[in-house]
Protein backbone atom coordinates (compact mmCIF):
# COMPACT_ATOMS: atom_id res chain seq x y z
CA UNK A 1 -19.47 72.79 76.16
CA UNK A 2 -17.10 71.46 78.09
CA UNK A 3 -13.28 73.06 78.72
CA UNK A 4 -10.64 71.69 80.34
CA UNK A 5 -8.42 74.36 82.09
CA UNK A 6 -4.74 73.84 84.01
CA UNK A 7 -4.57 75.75 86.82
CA UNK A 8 -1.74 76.97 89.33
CA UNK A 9 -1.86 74.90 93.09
CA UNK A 10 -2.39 78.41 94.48
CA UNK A 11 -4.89 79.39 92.20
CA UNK A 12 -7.18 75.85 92.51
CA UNK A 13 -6.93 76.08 96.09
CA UNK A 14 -7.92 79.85 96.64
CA UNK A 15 -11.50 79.12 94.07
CA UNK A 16 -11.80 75.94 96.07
CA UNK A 17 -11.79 78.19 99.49
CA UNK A 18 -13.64 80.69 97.78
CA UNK A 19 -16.24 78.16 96.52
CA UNK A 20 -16.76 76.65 100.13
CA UNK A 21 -17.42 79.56 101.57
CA UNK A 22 -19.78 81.16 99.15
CA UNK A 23 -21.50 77.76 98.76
CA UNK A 24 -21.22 77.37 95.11
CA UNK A 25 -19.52 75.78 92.55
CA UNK A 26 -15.96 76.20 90.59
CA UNK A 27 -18.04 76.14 87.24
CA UNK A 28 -20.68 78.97 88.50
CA UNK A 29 -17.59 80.92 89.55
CA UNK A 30 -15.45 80.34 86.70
CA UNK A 31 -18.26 80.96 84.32
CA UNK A 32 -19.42 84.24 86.19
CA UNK A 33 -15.87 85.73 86.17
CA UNK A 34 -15.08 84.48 82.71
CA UNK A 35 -18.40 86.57 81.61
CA UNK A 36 -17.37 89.67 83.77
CA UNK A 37 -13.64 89.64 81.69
CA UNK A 38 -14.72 88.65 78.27
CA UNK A 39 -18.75 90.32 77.59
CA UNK A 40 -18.52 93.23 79.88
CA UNK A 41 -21.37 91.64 82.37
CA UNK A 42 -21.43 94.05 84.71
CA UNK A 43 -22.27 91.49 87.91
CA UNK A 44 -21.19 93.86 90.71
CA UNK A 45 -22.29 93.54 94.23
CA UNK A 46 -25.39 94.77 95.28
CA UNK A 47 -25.52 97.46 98.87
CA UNK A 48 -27.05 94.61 100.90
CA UNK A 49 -24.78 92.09 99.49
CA UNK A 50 -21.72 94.41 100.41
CA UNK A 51 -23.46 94.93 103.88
CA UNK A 52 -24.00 91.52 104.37
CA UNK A 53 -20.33 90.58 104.24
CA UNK A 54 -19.07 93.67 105.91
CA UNK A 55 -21.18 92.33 108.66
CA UNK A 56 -23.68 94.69 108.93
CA UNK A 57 -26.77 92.81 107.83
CA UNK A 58 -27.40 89.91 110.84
CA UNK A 59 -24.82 90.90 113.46
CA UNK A 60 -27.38 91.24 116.16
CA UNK A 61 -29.57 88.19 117.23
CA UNK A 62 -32.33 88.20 119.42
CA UNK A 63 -35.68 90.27 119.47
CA UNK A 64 -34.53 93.17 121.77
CA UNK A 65 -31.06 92.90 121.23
CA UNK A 66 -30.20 96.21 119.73
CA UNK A 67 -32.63 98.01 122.18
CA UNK A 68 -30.19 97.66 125.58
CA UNK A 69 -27.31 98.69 123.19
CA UNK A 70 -28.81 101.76 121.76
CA UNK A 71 -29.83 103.38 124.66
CA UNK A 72 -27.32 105.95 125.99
CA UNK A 73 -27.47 108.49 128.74
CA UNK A 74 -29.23 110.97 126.43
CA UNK A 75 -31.82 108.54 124.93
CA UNK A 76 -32.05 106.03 122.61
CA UNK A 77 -31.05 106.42 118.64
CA UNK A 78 -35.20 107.12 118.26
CA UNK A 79 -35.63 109.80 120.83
CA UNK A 80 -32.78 111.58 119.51
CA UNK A 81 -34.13 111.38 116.08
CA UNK A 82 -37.62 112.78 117.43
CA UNK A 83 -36.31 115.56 119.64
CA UNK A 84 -33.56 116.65 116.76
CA UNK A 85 -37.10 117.18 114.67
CA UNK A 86 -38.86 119.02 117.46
CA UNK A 87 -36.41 121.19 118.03
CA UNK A 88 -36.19 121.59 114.30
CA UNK A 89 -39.80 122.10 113.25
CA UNK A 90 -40.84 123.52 116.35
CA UNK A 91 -42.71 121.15 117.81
């Protein structure tokens, strides 16, 4: 079905931003919000999704990137981990 909709310059041209950076289109947007308002569709985020645009998910490049960065005077994030459950177990 097709519906024709008038909407305010500011409104057009924040889904138009929002569509070119999400790479997809007004109608997939405008449908998926529409569903959200009127049927309850509960279409929240998922944890990686909000990860992924908090920049969490693919901020480091490289094989051995992280390594150099995690290593500190007292060890690296691993050897901590390992001696916290030595010293915890006993071991």
């Amino acid at each position: 079905m097709t519906t024709t909709v008038r909407l305010p310059l500011r409104v057009e041209q924040a889904l138009t931003t929002y569509c070119v950076e999400a790479k997809r289109t007004k109608s997939e947007v405008i449908v998926e919000l529409l569903e959200q308002r009127l049927m309850g569709t509960d279409t929240e985020r998922t944890p990686y999704e909000l990860a992924q645009e908090a920049g969490f998910i693919g901020c480091v490049s490289g094989k051995n990137a992280g390594k150099a960065a995690s290593k500190s005077k007292s060890g690296g994030i691993k050897e901590r981990v390992a001696a916290a459950i030595r010293k915890k177990h006993g071991r």
